[in-house]
PDB file of N, CA and C in Angstrom:
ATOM      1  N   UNK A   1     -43.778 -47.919  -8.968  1.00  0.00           N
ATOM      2  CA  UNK A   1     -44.928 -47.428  -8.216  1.00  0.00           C
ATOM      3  C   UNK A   1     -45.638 -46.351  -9.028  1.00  0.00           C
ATOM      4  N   UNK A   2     -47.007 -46.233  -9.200  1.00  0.00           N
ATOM      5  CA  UNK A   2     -47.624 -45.313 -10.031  1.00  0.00           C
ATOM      6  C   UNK A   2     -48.074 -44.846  -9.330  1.00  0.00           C
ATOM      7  N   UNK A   3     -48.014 -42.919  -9.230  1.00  0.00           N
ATOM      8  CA  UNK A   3     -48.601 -42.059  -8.560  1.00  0.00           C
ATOM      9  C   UNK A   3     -49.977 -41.748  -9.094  1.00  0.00           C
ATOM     10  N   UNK A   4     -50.735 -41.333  -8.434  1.00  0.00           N
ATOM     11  CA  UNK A   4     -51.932 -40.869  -8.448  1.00  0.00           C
ATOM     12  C   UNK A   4     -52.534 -40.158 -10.092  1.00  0.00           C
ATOM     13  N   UNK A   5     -51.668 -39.077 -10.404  1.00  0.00           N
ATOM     14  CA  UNK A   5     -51.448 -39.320 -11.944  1.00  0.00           C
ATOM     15  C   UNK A   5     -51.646 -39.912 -13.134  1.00  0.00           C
ATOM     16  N   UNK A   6     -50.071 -40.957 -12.797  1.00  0.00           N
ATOM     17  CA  UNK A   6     -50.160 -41.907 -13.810  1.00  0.00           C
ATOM     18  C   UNK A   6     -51.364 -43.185 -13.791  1.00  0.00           C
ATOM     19  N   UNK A   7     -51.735 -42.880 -12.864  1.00  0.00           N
ATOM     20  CA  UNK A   7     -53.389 -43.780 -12.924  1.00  0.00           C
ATOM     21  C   UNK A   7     -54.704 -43.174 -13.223  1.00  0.00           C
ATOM     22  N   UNK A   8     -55.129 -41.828 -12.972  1.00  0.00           N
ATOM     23  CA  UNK A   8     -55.596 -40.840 -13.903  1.00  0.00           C
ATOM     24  C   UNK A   8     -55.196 -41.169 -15.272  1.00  0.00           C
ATOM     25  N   UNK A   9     -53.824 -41.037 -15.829  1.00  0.00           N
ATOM     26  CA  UNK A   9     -54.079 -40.631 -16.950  1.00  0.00           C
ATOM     27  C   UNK A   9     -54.075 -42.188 -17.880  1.00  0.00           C
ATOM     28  N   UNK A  10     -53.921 -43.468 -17.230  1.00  0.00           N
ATOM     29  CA  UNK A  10     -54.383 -44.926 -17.585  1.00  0.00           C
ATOM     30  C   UNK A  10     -55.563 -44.506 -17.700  1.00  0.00           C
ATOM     31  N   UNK A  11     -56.420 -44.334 -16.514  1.00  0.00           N
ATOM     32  CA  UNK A  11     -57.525 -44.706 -16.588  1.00  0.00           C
ATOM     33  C   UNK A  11     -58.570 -43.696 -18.064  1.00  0.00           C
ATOM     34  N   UNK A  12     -58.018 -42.542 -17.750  1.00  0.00           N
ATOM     35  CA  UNK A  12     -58.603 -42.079 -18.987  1.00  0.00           C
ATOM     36  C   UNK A  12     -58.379 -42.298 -20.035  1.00  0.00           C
ATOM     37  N   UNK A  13     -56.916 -43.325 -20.809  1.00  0.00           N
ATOM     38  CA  UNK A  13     -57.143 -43.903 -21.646  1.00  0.00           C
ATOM     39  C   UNK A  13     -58.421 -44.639 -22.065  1.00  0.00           C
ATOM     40  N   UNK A  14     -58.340 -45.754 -20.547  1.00  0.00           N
ATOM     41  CA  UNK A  14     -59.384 -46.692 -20.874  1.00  0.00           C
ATOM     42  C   UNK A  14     -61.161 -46.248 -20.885  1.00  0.00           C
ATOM     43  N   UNK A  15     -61.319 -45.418 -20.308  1.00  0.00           N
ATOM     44  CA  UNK A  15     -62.566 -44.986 -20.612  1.00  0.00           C
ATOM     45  C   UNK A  15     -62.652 -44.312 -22.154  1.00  0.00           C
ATOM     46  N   UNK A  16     -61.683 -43.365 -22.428  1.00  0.00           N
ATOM     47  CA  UNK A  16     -61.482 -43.071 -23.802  1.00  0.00           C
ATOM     48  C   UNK A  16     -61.788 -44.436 -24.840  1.00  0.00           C
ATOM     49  N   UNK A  17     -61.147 -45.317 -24.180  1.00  0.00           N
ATOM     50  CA  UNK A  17     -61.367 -46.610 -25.382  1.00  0.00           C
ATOM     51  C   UNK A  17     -62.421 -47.216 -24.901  1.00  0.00           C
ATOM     52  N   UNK A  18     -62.980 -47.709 -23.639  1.00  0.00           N
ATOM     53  CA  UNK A  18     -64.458 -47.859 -23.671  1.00  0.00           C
ATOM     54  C   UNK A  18     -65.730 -47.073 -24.221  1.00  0.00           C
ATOM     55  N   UNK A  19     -65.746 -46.311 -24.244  1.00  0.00           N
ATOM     56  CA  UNK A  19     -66.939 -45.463 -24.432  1.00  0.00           C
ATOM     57  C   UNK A  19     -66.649 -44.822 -25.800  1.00  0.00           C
ATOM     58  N   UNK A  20     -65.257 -45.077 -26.630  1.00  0.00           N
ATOM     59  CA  UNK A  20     -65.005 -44.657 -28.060  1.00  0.00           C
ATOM     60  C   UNK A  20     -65.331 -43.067 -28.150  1.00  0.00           C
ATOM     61  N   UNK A  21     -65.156 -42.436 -27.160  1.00  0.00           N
ATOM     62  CA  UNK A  21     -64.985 -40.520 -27.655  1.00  0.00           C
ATOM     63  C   UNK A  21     -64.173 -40.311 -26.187  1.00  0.00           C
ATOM     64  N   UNK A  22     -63.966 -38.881 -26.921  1.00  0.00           N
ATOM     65  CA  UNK A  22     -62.094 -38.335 -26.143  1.00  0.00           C
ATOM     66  C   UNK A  22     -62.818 -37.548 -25.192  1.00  0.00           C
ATOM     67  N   UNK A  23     -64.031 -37.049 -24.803  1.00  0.00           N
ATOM     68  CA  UNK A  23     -64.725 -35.769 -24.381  1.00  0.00           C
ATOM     69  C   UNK A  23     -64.828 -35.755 -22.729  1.00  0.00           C
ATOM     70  N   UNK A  24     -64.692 -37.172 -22.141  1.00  0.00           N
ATOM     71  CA  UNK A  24     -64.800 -37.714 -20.862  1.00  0.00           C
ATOM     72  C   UNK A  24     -63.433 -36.840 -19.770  1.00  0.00           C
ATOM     73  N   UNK A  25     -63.866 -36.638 -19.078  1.00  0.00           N
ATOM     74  CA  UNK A  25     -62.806 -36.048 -18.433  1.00  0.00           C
ATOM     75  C   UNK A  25     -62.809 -36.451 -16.652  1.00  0.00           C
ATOM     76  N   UNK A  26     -62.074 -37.399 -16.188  1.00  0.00           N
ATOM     77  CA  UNK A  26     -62.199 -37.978 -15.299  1.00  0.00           C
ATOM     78  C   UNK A  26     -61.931 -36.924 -13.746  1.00  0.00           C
ATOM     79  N   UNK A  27     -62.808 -37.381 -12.768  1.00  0.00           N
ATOM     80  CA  UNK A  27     -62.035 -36.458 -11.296  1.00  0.00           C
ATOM     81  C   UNK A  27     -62.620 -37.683 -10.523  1.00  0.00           C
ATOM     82  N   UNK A  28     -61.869 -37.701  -9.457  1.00  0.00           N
ATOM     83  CA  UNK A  28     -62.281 -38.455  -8.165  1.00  0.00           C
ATOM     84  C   UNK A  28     -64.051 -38.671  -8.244  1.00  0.00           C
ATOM     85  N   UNK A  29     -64.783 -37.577  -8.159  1.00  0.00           N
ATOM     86  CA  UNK A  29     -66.407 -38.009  -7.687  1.00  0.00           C
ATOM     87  C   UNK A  29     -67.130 -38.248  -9.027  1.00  0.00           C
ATOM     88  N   UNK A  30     -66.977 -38.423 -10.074  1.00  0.00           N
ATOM     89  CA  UNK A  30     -66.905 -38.989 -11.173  1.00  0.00           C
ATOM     90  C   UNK A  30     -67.986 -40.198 -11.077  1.00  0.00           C
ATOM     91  N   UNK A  31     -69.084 -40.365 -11.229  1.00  0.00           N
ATOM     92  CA  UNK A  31     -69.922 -41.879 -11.325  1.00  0.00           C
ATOM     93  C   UNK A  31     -70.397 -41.726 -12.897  1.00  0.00           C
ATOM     94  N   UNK A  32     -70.735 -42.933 -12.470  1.00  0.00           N
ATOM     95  CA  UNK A  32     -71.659 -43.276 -14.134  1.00  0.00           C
ATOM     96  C   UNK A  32     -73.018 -42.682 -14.223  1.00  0.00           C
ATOM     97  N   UNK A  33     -73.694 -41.773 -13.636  1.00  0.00           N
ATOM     98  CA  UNK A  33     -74.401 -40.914 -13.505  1.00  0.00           C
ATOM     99  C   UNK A  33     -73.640 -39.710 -14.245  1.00  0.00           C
ATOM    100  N   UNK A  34     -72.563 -39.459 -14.467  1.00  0.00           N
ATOM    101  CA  UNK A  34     -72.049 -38.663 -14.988  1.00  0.00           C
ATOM    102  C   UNK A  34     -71.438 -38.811 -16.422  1.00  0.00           C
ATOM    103  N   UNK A  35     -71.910 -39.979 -16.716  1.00  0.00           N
ATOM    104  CA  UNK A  35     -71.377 -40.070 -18.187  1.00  0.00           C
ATOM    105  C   UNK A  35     -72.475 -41.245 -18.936  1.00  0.00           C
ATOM    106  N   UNK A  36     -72.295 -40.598 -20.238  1.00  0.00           N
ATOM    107  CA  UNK A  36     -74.153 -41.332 -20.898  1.00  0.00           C
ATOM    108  C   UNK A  36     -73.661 -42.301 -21.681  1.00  0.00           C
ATOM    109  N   UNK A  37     -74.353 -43.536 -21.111  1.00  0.00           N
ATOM    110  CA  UNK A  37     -73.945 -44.979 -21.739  1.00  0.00           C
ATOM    111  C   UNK A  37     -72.746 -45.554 -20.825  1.00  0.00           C
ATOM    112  N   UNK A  38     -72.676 -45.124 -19.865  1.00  0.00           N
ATOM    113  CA  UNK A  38     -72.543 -46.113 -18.615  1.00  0.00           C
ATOM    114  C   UNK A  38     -73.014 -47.050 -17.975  1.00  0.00           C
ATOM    115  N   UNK A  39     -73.247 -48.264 -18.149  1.00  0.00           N
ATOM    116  CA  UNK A  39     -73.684 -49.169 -17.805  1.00  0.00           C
ATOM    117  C   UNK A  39     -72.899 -50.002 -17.377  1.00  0.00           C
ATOM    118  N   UNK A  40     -74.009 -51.219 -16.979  1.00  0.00           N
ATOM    119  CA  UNK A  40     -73.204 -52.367 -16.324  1.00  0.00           C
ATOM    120  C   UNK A  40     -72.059 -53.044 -16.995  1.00  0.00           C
ATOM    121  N   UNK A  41     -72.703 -52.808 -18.059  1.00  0.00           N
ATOM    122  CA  UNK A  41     -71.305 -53.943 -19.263  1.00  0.00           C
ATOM    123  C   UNK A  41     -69.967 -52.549 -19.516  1.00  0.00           C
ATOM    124  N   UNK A  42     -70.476 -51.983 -19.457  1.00  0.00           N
ATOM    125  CA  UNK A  42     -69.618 -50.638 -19.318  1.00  0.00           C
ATOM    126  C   UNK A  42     -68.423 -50.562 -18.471  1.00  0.00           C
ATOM    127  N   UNK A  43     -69.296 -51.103 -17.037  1.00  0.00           N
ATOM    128  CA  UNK A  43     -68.250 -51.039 -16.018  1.00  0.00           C
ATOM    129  C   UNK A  43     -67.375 -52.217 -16.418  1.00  0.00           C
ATOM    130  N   UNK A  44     -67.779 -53.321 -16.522  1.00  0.00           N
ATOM    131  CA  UNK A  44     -67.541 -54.703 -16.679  1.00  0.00           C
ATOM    132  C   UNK A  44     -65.968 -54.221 -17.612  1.00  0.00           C
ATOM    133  N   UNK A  45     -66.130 -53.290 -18.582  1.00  0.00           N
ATOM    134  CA  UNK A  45     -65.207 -53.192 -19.854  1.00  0.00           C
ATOM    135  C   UNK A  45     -63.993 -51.970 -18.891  1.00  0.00           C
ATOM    136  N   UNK A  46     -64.254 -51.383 -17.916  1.00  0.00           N
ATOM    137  CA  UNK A  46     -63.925 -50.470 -17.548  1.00  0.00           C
ATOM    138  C   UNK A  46     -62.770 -51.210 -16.346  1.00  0.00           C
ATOM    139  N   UNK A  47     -63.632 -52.381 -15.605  1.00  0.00           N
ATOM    140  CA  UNK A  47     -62.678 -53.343 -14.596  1.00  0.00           C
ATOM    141  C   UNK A  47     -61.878 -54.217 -15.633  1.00  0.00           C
ATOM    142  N   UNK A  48     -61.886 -54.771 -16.496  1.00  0.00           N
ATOM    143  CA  UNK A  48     -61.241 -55.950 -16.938  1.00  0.00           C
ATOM    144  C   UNK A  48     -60.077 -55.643 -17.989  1.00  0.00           C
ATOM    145  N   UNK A  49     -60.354 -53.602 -18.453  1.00  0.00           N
ATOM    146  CA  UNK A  49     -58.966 -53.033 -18.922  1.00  0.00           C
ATOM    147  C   UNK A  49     -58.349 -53.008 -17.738  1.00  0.00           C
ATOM    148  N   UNK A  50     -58.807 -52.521 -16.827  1.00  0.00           N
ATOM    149  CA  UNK A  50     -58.136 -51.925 -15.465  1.00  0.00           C
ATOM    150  C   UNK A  50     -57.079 -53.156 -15.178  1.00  0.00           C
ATOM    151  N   UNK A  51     -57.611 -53.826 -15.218  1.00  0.00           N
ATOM    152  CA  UNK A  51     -57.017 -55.575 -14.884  1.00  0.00           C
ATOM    153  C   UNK A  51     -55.954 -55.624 -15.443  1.00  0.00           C
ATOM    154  N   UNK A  52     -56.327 -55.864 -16.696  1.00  0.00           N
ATOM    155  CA  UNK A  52     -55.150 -55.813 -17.574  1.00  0.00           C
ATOM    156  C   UNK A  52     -54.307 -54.873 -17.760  1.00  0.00           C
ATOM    157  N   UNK A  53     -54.610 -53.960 -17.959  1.00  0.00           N
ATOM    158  CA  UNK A  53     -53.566 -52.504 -17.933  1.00  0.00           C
ATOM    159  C   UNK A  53     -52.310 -52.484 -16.127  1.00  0.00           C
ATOM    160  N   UNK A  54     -53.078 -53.099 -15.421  1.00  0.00           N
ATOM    161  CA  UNK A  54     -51.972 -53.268 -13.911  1.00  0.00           C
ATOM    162  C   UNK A  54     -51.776 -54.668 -13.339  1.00  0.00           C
ATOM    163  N   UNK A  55     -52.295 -55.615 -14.674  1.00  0.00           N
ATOM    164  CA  UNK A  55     -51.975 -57.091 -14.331  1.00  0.00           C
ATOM    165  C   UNK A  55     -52.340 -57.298 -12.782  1.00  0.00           C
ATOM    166  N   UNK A  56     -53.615 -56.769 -12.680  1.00  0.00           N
ATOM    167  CA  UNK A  56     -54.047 -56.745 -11.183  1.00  0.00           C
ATOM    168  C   UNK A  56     -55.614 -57.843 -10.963  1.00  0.00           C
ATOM    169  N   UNK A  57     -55.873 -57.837 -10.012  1.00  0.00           N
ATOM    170  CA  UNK A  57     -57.483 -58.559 -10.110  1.00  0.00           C
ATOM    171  C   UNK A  57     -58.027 -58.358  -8.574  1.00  0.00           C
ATOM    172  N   UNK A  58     -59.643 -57.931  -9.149  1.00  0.00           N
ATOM    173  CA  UNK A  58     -60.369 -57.265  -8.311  1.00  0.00           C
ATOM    174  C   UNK A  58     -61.331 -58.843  -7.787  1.00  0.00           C
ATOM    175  N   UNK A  59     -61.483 -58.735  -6.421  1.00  0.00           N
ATOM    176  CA  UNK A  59     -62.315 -59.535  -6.040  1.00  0.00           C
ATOM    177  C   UNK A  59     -64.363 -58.764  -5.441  1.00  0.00           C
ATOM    178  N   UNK A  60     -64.853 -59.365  -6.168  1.00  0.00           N
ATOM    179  CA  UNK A  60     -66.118 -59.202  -5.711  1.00  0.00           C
ATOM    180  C   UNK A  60     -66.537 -58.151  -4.606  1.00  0.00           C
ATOM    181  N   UNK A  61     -65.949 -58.243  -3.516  1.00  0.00           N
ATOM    182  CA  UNK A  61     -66.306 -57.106  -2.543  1.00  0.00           C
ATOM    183  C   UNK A  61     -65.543 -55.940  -2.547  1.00  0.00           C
ATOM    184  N   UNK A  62     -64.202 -55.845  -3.500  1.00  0.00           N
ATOM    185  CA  UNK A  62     -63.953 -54.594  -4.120  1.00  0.00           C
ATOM    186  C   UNK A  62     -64.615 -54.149  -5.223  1.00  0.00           C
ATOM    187  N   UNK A  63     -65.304 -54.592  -5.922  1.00  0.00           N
ATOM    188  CA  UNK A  63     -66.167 -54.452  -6.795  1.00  0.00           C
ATOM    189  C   UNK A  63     -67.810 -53.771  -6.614  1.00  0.00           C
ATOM    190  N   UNK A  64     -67.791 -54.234  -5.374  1.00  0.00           N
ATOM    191  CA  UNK A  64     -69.062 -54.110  -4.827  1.00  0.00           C
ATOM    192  C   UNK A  64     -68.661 -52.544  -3.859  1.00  0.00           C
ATOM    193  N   UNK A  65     -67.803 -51.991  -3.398  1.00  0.00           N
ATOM    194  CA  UNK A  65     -67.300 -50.971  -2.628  1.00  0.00           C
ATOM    195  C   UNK A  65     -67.171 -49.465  -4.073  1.00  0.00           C
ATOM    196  N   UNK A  66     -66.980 -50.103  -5.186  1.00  0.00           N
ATOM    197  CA  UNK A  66     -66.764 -48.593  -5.856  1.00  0.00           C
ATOM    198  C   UNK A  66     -67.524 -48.365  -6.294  1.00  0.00           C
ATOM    199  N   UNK A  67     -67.854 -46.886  -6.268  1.00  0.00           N
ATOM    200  CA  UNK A  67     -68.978 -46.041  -5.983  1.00  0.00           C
ATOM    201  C   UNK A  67     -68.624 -45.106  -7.055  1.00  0.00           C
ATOM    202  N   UNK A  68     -67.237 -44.445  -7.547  1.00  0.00           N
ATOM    203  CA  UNK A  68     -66.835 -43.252  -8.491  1.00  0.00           C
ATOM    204  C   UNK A  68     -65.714 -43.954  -8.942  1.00  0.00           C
ATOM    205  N   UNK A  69     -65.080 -42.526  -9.400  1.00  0.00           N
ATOM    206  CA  UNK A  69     -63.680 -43.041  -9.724  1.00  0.00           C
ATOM    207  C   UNK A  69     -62.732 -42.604  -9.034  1.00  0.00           C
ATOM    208  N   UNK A  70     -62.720 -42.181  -8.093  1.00  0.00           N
ATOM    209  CA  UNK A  70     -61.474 -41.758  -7.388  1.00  0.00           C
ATOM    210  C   UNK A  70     -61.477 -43.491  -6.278  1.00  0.00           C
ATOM    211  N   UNK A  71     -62.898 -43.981  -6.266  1.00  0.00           N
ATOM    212  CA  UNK A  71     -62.543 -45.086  -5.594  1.00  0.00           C
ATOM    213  C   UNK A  71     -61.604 -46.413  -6.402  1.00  0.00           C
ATOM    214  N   UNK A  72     -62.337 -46.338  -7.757  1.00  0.00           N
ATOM    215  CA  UNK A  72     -61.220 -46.967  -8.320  1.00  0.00           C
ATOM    216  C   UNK A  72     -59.702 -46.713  -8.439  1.00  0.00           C
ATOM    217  N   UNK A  73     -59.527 -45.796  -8.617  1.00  0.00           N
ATOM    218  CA  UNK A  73     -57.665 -45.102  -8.624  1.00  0.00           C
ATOM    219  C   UNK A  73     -57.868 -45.212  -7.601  1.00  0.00           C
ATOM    220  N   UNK A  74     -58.227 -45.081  -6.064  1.00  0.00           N
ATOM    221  CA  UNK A  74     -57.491 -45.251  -5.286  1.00  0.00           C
ATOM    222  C   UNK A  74     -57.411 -46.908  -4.920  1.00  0.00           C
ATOM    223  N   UNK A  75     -58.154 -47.768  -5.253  1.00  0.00           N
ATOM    224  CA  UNK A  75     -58.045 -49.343  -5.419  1.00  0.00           C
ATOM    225  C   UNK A  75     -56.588 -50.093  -6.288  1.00  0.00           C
ATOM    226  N   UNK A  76     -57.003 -49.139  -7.332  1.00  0.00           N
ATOM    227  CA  UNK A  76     -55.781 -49.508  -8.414  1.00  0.00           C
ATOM    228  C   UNK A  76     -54.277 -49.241  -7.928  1.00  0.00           C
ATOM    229  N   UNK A  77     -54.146 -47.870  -7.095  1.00  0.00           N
ATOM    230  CA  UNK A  77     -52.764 -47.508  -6.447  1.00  0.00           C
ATOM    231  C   UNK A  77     -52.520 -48.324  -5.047  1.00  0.00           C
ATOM    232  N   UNK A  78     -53.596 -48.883  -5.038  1.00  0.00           N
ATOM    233  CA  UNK A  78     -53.243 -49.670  -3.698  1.00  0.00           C
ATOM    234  C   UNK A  78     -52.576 -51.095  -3.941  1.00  0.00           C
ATOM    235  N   UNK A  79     -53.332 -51.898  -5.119  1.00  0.00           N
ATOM    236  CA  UNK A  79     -53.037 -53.006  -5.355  1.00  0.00           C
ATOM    237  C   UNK A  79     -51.447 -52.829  -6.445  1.00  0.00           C
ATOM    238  N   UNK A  80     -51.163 -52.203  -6.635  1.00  0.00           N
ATOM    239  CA  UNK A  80     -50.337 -51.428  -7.627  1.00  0.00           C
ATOM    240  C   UNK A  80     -48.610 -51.328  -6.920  1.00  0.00           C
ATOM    241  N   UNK A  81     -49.034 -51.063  -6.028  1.00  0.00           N
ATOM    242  CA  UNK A  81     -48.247 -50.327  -4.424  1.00  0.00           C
ATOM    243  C   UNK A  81     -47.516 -49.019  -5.137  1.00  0.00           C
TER     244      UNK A  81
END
């Protein structure tokens, strides 16, 4: 089971490796308004590590529900258990 944490500190891997610089510093209200060169293909690279990193898979209307990132970690710890 991965605590709240250890999905923080996944996820900031993967933005670290999406966006190729270390400077990003993730919190719950966190949008792509908050970080430059966030985009759609962005996110796209941002769900499909996520995927892979928790051998998990997001369907369309969870996709369509996240708004930041605390909604994702809390998606990811759910499907995660």
């Amino acid at each position: 089971m991965a605590t709240q944490a250890d999905i923080y500190t996944a996820l900031t891997e993967i933005f670290h490796d999406v966006f190729m610089r270390t400077d990003i510093v993730l919190t719950p209200e966190l949008t792509a308004k908050g970080v430059q060169g966030w985009d759609s293909f962005k996110q796209i690279e941002i769900i499909m590590a996520s995927e892979e990193k928790w051998a998990i898979k997001f369907n369309t209307r969870e996709l369509d529900a996240l708004r930041c990132v605390g909604d994702l970690a809390t998606m990811v710890g759910t499907k995660v258990g």
